[in-house]
C-alpha atoms as a PDB file:
ATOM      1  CA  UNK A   1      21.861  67.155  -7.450  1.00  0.00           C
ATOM      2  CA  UNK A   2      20.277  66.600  -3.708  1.00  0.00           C
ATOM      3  CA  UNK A   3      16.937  65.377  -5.564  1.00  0.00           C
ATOM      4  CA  UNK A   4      19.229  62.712  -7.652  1.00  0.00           C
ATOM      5  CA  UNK A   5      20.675  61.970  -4.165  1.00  0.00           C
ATOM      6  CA  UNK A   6      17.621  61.222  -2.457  1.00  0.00           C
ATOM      7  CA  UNK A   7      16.206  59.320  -5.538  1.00  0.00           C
ATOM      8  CA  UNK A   8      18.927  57.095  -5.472  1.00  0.00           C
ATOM      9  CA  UNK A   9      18.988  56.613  -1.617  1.00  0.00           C
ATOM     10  CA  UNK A  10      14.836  55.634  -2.278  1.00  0.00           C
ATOM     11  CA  UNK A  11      15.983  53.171  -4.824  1.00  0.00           C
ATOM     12  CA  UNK A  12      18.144  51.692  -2.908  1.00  0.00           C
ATOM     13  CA  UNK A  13      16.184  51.185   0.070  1.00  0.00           C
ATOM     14  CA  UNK A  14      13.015  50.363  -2.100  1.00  0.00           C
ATOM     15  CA  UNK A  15      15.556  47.526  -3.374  1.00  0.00           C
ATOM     16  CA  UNK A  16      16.816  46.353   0.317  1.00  0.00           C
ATOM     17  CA  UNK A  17      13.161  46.237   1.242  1.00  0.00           C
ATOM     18  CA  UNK A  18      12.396  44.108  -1.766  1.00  0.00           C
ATOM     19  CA  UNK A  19      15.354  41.743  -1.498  1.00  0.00           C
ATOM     20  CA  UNK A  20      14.747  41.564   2.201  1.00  0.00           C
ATOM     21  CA  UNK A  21      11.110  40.249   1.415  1.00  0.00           C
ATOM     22  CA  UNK A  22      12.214  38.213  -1.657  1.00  0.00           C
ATOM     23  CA  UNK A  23      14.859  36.535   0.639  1.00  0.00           C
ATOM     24  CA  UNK A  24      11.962  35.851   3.447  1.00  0.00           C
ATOM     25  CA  UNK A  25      10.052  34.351   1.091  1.00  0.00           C
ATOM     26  CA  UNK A  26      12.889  31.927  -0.136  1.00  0.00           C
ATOM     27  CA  UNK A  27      12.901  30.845   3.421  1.00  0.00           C
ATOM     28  CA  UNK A  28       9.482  30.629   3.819  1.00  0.00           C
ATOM     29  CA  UNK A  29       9.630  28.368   0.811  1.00  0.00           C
ATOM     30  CA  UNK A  30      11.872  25.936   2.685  1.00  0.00           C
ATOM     31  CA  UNK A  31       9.158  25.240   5.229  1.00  0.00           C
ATOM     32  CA  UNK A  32       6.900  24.148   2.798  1.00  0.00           C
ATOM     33  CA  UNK A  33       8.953  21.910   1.341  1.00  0.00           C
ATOM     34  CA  UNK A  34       9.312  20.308   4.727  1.00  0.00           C
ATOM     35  CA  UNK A  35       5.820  20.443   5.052  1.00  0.00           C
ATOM     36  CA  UNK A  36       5.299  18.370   1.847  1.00  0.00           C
ATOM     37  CA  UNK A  37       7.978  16.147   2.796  1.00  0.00           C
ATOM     38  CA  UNK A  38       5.761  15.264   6.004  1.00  0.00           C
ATOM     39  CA  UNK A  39       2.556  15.504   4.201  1.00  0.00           C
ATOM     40  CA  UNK A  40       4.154  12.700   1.643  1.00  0.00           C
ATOM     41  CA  UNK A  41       5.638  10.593   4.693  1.00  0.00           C
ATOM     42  CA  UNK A  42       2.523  10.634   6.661  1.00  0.00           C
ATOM     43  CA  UNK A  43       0.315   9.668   2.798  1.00  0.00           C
ATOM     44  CA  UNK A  44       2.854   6.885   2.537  1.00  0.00           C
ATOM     45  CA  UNK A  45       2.272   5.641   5.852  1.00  0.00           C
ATOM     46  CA  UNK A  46      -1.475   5.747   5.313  1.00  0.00           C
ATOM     47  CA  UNK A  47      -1.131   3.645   2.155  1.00  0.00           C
ATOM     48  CA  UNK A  48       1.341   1.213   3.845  1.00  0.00           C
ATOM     49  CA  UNK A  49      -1.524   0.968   6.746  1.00  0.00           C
ATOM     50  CA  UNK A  50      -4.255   0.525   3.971  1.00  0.00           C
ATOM     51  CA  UNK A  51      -2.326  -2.405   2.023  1.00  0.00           C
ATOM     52  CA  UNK A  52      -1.928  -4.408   5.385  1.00  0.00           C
ATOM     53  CA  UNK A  53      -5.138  -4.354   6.126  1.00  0.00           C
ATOM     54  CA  UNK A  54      -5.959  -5.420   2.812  1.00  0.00           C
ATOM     55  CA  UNK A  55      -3.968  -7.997   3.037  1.00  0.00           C
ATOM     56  CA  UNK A  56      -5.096  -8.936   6.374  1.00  0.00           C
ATOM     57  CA  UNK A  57      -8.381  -8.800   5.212  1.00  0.00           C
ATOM     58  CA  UNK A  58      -7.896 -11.205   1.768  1.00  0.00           C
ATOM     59  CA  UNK A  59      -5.939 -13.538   3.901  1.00  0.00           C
ATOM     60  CA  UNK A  60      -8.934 -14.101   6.437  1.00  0.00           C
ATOM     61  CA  UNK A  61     -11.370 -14.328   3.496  1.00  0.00           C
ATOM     62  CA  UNK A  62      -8.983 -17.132   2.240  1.00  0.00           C
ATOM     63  CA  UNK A  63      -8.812 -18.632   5.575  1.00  0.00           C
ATOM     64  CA  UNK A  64     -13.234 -18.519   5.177  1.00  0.00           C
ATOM     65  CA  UNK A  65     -13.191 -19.896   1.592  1.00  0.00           C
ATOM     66  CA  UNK A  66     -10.757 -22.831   2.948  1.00  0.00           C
ATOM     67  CA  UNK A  67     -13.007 -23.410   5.637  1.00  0.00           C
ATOM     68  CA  UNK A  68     -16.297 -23.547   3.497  1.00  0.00           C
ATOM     69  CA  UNK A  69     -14.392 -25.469   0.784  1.00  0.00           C
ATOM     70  CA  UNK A  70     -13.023 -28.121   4.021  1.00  0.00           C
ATOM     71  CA  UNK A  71     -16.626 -28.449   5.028  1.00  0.00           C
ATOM     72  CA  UNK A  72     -17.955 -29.335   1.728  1.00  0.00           C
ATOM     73  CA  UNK A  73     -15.349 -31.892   0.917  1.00  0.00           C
ATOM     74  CA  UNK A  74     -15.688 -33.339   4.230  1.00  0.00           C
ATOM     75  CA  UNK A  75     -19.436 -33.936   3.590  1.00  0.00           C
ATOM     76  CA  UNK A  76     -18.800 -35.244   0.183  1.00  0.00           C
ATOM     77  CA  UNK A  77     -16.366 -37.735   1.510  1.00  0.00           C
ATOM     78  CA  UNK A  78     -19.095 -38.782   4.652  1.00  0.00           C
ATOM     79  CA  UNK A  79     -22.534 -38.683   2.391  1.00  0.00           C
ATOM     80  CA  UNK A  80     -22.089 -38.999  -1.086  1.00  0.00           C
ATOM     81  CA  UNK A  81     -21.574 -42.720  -2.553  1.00  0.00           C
ATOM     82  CA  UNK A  82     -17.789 -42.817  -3.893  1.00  0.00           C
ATOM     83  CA  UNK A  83     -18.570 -45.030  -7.254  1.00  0.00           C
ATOM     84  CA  UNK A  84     -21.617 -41.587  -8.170  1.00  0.00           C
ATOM     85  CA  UNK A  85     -18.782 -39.285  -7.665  1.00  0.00           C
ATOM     86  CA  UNK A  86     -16.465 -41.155  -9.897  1.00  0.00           C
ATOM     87  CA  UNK A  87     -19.180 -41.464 -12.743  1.00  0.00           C
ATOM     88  CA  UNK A  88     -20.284 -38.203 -12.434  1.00  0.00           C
ATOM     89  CA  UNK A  89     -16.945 -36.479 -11.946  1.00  0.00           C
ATOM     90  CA  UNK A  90     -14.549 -38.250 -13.515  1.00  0.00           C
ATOM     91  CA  UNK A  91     -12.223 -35.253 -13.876  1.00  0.00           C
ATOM     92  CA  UNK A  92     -11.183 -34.471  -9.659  1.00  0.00           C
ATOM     93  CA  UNK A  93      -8.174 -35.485  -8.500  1.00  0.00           C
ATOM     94  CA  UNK A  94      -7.060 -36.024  -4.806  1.00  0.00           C
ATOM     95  CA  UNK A  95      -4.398 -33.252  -5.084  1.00  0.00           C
ATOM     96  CA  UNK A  96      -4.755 -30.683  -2.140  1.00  0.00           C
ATOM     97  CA  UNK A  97      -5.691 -27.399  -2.755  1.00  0.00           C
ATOM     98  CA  UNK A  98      -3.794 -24.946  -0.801  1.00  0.00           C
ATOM     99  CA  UNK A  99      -4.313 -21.030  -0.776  1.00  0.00           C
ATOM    100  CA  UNK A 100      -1.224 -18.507  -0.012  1.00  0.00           C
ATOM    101  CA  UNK A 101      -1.531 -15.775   1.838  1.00  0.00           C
ATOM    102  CA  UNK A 102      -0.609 -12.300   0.922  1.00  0.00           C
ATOM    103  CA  UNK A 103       2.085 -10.733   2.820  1.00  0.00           C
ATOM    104  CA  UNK A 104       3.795 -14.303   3.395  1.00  0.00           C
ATOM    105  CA  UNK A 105       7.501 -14.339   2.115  1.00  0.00           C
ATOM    106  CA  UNK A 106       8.952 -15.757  -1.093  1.00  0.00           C
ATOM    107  CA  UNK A 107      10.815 -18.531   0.177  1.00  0.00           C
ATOM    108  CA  UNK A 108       7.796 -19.649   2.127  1.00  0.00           C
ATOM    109  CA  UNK A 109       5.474 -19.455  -0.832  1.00  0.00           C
ATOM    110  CA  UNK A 110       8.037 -21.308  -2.401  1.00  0.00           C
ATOM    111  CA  UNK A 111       8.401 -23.945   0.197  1.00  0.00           C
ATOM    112  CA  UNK A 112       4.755 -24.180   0.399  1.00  0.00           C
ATOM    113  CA  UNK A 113       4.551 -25.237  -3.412  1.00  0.00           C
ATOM    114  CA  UNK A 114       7.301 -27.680  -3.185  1.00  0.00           C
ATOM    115  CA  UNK A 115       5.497 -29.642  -0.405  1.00  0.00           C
ATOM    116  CA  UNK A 116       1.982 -29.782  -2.566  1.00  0.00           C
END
């Protein structure tokens, strides 16, 4: 009878011993939820930072292209004869070409069509 005693007072602290650990573990786990909560806020904010700069980026590459593209049709206009660029390119209009930037909001894309 003592020797059932004592096994049951082992099993029952071998169980409180386990729970207690199972139970630490549980709120263990909670920490590295918050941890991956952080680690996904802080890998947002990298690719929010990495898609402005892109933009950034395109939209000074635009503003080079315009440049290059202002140059050349300023040239055209001062040195080539205007009756050889009607023969040979019948097909160009004198609509402006205008470039939108990333980034730039609706309504002024919008606007920005409406005026061309």
């Amino acid at each position: 009878m003592w020797s059932e005693l004592i096994a049951v007072l082992i099993g029952l602290l071998i169980g409180g011993v386990g729970v207690w650990i199972w139970l630490r573990g549980r709120s263990s786990g909670g920490g590295s939820v918050e941890a991956l909560q952080k680690e996904n806020a802080r890998f947002r904010e990298e690719v929010n930072e990495h898609f402005v700069q892109t933009a950034e980026l395109i939209n000074r590459l635009t503003d080079s292209y315009k440049a290059v593209f202002d140059h050349l049709s300023e040239g055209a206009d001062r040195l080539v004869d205007k009756e050889t660029v009607r023969e040979r390119m019948p097909r160009v209009t004198a609509q402006e070409v205008r470039l939108k930037h990333i980034g730039a909001p609706r309504d002024e894309q919008e606007n920005q069509s409406v005026s061309e």
